[in-house]
N, C-alpha and C. Protein backbone atom coordinates (compact mmCIF):
# COMPACT_ATOMS: atom_id res chain seq x y z
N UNK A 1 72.32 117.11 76.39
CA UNK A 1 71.86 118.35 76.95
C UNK A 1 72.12 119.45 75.94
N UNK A 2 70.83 120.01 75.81
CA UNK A 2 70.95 121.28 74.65
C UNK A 2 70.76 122.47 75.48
N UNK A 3 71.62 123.80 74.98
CA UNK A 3 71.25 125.58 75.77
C UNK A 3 69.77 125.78 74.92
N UNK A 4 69.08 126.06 75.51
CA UNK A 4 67.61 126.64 75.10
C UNK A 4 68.32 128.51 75.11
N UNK A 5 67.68 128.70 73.40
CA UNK A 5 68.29 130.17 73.22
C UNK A 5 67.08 130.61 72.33
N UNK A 6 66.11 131.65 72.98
CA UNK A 6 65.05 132.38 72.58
C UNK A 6 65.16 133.34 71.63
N UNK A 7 64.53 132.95 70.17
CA UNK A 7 64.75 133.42 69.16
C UNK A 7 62.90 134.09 68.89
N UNK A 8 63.24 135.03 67.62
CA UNK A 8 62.00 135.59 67.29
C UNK A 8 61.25 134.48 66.50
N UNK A 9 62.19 133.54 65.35
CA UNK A 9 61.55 132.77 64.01
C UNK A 9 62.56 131.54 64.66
N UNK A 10 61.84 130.54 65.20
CA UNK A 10 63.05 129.53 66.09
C UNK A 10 63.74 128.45 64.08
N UNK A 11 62.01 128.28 63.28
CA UNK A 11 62.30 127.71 61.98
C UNK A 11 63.63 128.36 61.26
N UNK A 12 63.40 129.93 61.22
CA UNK A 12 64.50 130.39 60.36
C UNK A 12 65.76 130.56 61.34
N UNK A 13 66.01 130.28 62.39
CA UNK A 13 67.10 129.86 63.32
C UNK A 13 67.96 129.04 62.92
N UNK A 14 66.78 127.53 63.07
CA UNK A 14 67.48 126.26 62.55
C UNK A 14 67.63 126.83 61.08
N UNK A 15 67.49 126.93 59.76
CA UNK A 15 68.34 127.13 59.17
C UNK A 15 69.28 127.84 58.59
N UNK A 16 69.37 128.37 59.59
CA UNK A 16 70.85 129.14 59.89
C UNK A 16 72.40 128.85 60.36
N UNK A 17 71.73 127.40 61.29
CA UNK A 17 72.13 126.76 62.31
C UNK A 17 74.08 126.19 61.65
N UNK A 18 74.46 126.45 62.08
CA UNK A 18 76.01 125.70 62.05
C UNK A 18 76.12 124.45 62.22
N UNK A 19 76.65 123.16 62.32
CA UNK A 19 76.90 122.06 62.72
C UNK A 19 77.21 122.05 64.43
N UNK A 20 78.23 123.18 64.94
CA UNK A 20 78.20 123.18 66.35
C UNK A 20 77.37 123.65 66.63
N UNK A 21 76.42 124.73 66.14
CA UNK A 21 74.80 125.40 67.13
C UNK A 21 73.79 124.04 67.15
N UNK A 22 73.76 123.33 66.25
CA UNK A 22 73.03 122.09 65.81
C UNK A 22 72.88 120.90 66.99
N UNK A 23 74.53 120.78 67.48
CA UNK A 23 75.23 119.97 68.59
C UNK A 23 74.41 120.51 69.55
N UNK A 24 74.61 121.80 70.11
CA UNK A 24 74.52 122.58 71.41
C UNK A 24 73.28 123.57 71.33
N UNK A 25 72.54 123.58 70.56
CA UNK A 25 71.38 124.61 71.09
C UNK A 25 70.39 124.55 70.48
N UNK A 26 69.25 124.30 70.99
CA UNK A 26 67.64 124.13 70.34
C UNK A 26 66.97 125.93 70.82
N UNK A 27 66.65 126.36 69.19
CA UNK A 27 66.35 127.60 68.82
C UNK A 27 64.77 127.48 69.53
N UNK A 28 64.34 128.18 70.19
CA UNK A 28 62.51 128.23 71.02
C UNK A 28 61.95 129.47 71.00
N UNK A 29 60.36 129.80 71.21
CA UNK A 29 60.42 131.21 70.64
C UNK A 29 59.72 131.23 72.31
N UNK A 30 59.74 132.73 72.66
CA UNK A 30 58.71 132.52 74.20
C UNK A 30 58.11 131.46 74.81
N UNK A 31 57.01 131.71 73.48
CA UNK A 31 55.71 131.28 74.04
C UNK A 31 56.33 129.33 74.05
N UNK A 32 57.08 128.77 73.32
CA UNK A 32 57.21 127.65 73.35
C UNK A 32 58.20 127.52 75.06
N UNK A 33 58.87 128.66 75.66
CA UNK A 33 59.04 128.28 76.43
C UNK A 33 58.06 128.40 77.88
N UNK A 34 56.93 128.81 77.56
CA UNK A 34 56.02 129.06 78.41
C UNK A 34 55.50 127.77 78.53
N UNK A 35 55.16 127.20 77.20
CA UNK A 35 54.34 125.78 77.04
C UNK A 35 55.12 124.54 77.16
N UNK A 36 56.47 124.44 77.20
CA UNK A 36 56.83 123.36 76.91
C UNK A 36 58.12 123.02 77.98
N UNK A 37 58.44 123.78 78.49
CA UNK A 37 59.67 124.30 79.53
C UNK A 37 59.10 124.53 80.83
N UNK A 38 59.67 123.84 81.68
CA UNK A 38 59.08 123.86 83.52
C UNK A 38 60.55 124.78 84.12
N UNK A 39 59.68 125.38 85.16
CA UNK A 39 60.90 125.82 86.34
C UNK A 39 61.82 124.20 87.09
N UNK A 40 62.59 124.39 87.03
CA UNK A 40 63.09 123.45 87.72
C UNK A 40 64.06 123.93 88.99
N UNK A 41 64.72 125.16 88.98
CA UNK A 41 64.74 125.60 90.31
C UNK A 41 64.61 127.28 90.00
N UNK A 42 64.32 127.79 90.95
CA UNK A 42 64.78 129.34 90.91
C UNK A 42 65.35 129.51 92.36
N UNK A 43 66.41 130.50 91.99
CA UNK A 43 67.21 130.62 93.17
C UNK A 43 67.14 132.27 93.50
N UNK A 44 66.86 132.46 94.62
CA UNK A 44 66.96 134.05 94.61
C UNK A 44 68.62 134.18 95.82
N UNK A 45 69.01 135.53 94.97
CA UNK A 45 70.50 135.55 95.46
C UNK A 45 70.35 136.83 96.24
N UNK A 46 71.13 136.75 97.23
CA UNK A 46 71.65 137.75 98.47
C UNK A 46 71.40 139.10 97.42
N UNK A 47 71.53 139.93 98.38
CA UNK A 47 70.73 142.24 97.72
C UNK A 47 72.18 142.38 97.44
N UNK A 48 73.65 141.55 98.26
CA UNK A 48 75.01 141.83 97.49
C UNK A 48 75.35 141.49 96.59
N UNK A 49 74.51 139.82 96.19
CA UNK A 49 75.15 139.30 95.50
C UNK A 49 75.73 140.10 93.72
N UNK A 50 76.69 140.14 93.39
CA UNK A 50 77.13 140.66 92.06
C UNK A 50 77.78 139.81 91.26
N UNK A 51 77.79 139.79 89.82
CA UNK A 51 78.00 138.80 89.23
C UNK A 51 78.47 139.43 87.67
N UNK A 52 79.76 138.78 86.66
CA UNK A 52 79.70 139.56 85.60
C UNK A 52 78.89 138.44 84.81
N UNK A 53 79.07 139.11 83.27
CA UNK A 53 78.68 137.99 82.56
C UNK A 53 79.24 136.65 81.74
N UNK A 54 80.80 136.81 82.53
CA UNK A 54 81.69 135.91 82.29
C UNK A 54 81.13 135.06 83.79
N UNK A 55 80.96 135.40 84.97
CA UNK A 55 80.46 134.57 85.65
C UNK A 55 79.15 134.19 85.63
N UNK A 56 78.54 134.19 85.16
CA UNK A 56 77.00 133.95 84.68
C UNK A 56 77.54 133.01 83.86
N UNK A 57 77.85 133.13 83.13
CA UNK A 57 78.00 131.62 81.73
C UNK A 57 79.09 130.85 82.64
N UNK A 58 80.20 131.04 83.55
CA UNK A 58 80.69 129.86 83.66
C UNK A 58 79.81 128.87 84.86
N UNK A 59 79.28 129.87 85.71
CA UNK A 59 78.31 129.17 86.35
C UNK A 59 77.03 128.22 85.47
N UNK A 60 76.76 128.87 84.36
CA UNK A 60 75.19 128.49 83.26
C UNK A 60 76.33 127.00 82.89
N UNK A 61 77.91 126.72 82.95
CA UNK A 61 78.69 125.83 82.34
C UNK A 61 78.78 124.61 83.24
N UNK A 62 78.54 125.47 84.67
CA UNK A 62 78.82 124.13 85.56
C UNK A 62 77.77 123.49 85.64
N UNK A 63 76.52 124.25 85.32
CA UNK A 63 74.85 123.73 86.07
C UNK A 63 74.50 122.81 84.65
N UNK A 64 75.02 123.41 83.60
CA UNK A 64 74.89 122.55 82.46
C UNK A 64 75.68 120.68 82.04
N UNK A 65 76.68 121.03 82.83
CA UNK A 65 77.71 120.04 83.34
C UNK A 65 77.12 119.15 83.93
N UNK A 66 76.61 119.46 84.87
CA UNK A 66 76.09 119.04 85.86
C UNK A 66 74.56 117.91 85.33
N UNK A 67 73.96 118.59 84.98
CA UNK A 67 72.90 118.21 83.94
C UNK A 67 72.80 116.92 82.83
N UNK A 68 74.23 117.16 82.12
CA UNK A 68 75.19 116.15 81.11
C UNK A 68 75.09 114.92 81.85
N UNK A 69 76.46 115.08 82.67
CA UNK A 69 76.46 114.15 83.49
C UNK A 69 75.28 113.38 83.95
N UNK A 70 74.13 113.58 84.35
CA UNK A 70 73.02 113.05 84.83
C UNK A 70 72.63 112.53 83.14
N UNK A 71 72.18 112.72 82.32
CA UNK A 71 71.55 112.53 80.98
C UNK A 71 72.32 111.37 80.58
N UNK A 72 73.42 111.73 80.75
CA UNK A 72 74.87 110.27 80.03
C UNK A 72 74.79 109.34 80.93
N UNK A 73 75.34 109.89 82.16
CA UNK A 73 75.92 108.91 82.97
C UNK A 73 75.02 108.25 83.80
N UNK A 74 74.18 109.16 84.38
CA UNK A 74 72.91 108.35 85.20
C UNK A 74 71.88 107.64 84.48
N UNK A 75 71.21 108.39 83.37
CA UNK A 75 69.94 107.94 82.42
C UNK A 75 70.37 107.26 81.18
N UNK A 76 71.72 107.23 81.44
CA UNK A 76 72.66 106.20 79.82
C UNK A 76 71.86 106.81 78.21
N UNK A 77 71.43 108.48 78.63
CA UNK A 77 71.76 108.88 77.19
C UNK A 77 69.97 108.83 76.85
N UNK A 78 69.05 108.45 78.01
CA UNK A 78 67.76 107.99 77.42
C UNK A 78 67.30 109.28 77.57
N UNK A 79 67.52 110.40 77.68
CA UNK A 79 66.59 111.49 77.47
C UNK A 79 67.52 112.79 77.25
N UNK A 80 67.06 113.59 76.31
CA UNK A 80 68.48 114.80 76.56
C UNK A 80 67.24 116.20 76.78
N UNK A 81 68.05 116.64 77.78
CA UNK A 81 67.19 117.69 78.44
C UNK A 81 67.75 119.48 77.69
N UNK A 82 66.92 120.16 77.55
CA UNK A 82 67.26 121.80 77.03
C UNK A 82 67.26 122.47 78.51
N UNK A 83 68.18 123.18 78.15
CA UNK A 83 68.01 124.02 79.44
C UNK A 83 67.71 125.30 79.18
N UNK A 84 67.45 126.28 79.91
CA UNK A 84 67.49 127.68 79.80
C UNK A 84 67.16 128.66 81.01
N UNK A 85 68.08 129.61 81.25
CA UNK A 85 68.74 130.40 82.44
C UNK A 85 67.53 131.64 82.33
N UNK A 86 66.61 132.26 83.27
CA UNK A 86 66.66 133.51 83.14
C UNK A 86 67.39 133.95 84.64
N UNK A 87 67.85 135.19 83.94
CA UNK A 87 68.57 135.97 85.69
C UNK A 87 67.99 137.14 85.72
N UNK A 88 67.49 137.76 86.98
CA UNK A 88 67.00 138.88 87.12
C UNK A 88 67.76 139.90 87.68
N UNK A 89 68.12 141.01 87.70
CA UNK A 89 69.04 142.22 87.33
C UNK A 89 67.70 143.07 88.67
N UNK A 90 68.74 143.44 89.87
CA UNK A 90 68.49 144.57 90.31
C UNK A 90 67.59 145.80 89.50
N UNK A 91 68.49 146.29 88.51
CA UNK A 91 68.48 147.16 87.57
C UNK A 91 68.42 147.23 86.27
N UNK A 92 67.36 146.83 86.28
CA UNK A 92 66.60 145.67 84.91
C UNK A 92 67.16 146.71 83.38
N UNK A 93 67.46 148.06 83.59
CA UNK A 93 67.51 148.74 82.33
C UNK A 93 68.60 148.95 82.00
N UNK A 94 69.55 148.66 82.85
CA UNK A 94 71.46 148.85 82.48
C UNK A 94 71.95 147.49 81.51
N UNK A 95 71.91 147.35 80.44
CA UNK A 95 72.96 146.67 79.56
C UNK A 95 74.01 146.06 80.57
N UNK A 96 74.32 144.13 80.37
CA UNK A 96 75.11 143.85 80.26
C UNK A 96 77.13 144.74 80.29
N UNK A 97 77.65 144.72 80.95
CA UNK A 97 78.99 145.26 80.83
C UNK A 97 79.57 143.89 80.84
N UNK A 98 80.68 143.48 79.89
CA UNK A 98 81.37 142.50 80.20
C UNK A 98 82.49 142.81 81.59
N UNK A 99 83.05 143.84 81.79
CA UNK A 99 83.98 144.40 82.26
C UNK A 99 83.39 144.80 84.02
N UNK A 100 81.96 144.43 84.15
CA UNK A 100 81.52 145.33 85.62
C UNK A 100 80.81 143.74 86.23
N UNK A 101 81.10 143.48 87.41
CA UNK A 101 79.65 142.90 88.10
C UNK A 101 78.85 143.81 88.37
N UNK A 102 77.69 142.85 88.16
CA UNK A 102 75.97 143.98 88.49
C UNK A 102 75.57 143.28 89.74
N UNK A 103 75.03 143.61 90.19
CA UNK A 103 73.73 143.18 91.20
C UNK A 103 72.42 142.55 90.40
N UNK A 104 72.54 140.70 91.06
CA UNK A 104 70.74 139.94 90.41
C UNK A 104 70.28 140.19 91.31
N UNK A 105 69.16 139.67 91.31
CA UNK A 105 68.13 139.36 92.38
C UNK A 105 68.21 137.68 92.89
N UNK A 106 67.69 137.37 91.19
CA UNK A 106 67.59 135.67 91.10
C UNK A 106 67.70 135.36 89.90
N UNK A 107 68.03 133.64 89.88
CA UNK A 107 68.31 132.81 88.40
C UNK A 107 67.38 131.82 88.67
N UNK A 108 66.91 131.44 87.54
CA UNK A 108 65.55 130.45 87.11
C UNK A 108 66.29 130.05 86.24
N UNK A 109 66.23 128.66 86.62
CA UNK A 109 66.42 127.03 85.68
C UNK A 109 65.22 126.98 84.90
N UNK A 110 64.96 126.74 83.44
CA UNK A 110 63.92 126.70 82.88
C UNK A 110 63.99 124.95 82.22
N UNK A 111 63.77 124.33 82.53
CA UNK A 111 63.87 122.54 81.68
C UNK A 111 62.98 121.76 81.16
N UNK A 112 63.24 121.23 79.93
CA UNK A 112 62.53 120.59 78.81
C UNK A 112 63.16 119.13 79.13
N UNK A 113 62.47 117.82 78.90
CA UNK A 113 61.15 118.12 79.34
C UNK A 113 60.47 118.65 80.65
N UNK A 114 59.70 119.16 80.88
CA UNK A 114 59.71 120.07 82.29
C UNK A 114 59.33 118.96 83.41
N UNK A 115 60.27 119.41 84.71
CA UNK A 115 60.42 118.17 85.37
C UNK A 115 58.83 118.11 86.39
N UNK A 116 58.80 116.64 87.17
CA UNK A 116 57.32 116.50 87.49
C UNK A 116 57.08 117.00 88.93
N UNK A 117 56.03 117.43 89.22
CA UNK A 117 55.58 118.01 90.69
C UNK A 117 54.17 116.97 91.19
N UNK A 118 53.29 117.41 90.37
CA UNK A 118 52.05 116.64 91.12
C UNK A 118 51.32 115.57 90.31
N UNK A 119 50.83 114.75 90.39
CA UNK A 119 49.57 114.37 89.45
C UNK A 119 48.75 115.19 89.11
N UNK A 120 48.39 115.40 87.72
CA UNK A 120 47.46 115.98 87.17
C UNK A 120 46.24 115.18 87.62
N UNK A 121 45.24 116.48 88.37
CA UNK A 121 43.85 116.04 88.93
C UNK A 121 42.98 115.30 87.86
N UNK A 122 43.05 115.44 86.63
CA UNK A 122 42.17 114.48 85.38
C UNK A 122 42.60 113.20 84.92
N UNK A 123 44.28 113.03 85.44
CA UNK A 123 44.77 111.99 85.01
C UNK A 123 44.07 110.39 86.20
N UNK A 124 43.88 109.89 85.86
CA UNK A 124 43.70 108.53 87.21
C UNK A 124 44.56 107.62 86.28
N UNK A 125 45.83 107.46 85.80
CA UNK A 125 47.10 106.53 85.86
C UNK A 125 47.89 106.24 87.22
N UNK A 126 47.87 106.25 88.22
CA UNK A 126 48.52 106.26 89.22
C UNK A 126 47.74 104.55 89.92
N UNK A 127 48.61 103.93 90.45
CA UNK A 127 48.40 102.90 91.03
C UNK A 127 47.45 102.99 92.07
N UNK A 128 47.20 101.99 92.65
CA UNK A 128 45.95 102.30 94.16
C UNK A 128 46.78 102.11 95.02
N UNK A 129 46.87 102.63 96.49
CA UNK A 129 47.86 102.65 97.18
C UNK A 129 48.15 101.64 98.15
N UNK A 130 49.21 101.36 98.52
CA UNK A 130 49.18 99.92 99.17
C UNK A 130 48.25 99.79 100.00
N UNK A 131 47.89 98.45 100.35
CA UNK A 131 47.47 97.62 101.64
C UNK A 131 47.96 98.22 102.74
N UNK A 132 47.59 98.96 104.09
CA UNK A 132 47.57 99.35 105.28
C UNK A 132 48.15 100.86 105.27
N UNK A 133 48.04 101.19 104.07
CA UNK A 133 48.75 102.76 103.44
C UNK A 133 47.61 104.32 104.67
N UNK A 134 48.35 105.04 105.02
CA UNK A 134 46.90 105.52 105.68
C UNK A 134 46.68 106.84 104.82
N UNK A 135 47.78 106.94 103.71
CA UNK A 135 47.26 107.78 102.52
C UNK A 135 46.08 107.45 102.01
N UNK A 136 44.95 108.57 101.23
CA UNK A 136 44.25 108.55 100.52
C UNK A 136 44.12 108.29 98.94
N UNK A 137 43.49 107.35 98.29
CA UNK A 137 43.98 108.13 97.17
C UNK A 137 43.97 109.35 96.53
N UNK A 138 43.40 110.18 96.92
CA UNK A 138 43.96 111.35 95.99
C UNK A 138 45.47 111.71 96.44
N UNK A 139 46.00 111.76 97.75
CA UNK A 139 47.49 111.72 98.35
C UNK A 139 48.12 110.98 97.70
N UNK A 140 48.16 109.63 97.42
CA UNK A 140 48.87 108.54 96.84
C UNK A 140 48.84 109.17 95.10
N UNK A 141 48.11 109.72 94.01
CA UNK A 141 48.09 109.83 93.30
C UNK A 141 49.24 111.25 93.07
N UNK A 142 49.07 112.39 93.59
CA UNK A 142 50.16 113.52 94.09
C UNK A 142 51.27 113.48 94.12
N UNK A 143 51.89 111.81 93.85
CA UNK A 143 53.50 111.31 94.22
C UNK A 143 53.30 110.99 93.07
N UNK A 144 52.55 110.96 92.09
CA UNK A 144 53.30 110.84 90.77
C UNK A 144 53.23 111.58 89.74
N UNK A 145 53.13 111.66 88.29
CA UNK A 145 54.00 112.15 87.60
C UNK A 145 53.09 113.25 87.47
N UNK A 146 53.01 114.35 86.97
CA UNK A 146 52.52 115.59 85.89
C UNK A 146 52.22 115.86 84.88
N UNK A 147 51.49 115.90 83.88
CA UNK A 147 51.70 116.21 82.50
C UNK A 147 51.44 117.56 82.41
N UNK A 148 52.16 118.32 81.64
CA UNK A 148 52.44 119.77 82.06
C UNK A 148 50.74 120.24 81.20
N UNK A 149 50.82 121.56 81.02
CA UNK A 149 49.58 122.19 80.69
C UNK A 149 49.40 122.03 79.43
N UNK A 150 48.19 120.85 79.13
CA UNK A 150 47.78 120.85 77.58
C UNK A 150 47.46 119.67 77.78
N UNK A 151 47.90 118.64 78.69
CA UNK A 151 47.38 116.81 78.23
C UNK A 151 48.28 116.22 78.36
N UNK A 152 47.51 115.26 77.41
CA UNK A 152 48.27 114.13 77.18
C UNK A 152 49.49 114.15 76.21
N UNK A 153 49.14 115.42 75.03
CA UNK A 153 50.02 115.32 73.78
C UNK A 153 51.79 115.66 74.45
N UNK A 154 51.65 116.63 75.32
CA UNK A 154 52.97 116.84 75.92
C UNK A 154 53.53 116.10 77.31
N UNK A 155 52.71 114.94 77.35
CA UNK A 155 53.54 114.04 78.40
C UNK A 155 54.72 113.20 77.92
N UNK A 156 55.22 113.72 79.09
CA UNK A 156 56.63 112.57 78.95
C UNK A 156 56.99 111.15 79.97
N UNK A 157 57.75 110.51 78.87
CA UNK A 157 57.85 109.50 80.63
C UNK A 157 58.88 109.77 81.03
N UNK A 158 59.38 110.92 81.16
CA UNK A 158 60.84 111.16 81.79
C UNK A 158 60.79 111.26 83.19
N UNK A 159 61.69 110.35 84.01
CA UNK A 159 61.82 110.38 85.45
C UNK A 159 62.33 111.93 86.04
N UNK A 160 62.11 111.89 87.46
CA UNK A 160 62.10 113.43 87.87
C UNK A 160 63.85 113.53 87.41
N UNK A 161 64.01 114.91 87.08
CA UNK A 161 65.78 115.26 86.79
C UNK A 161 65.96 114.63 88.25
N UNK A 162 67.11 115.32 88.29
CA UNK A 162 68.44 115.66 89.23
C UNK A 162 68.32 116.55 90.40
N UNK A 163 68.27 116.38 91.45
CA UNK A 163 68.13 117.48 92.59
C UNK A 163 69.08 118.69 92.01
N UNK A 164 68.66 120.14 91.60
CA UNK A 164 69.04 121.40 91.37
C UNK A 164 70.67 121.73 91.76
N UNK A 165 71.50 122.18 90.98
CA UNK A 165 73.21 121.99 91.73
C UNK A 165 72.57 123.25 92.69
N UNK A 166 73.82 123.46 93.34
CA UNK A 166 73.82 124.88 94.55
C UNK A 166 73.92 126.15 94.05
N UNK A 167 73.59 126.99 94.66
CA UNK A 167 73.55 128.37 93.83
C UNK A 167 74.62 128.74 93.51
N UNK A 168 75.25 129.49 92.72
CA UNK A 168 76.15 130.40 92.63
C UNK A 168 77.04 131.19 93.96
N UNK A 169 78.19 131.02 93.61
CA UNK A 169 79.10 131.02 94.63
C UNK A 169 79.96 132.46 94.71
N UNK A 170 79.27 133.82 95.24
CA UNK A 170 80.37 134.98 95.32
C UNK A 170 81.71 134.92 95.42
N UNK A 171 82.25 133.72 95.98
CA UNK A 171 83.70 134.02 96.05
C UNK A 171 84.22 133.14 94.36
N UNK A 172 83.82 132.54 93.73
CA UNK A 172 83.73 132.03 92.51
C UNK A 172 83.96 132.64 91.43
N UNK A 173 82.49 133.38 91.17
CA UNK A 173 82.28 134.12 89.86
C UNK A 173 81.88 135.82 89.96
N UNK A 174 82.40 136.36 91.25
CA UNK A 174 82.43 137.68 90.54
C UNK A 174 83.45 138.29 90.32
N UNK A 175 84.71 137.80 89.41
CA UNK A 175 85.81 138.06 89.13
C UNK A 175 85.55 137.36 87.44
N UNK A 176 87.02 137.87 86.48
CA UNK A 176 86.50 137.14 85.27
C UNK A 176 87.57 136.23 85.67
């Protein structure tokens, strides 16, 4: 599991890159996370909820944890997934304070490879559906995989992730 961290030049990133940024973070520019990166959950949080940015990363630590674990231990290492957090800010124009909780709105899971929702309507790879099934096929085809927007070149055979961990916990992380 790599942190997805949005750079202007992701090329002149990597060589910049340290041996530990190398380990832990694949450099992406927007638009690659527009094209290549799926929602995998978004969570919208309570009008109280407040949060610093020491609790934001240890939460971004557990969901990432969380993630690991599934990649190693469940998929034995056969796929390593990028992640990347956006959080939305009440008060979209106030700077970060390490020292204050703010008020979000919501946090969006962003994941590479982006996980699957429907059959793509052009694809017909999907099996025919059983004997006495009272699905249709186009229903029966809907239960399987996705190839995100562009084809074939960006399909993966990666099985669906991990059901999403739980949101963020007020009594948790709005303290440092």
């Amino acid at each position: 599991m790599k942190w997805a961290k949005i750079v202007d030049d992701p090329e002149s990133a990597k060589k910049k890159e340290t041996r530990v940024d190398k380990a832990c973070y694949r450099y992406i520019s927007q638009s690659e996370l527009q094209d290549h990166f799926g929602v995998w959950e978004h969570i919208k949080l309570s009008p109280e909820f407040k949060i610093t940015p020491r609790g934001k990363k240890n939460y971004e630590l557990f969901v990432g944890g969380y993630l690991s674990f599934y990649d190693e231990k469940v998929r034995s290492g056969t796929i390593d997934h990028a992640l990347y957090f956006k959080w939305e800010k009440k008060d979209k124009h106030t700077p970060d304070n390490p020292k204050v909780a703010e008020v979000y709105e919501s946090v969006t899971f962003f994941l590479h490879p982006r996980p699957r929702t429907k059959m793509h309507a052009s694809l017909n790879i999907a099996s025919e559906p059983q004997a006495g099934s009272n699905k249709t096929q186009e229903q029966h085809q809907e239960m399987f995989m996705a190839p995100p927007p562009g084809g074939f070149d960006d399909l993966s055979i990666d099985p669906p992730p991990p059901p999403p961990p739980p949101p963020p916990s007020m009594d948790d992380l709005d303290s440092e």
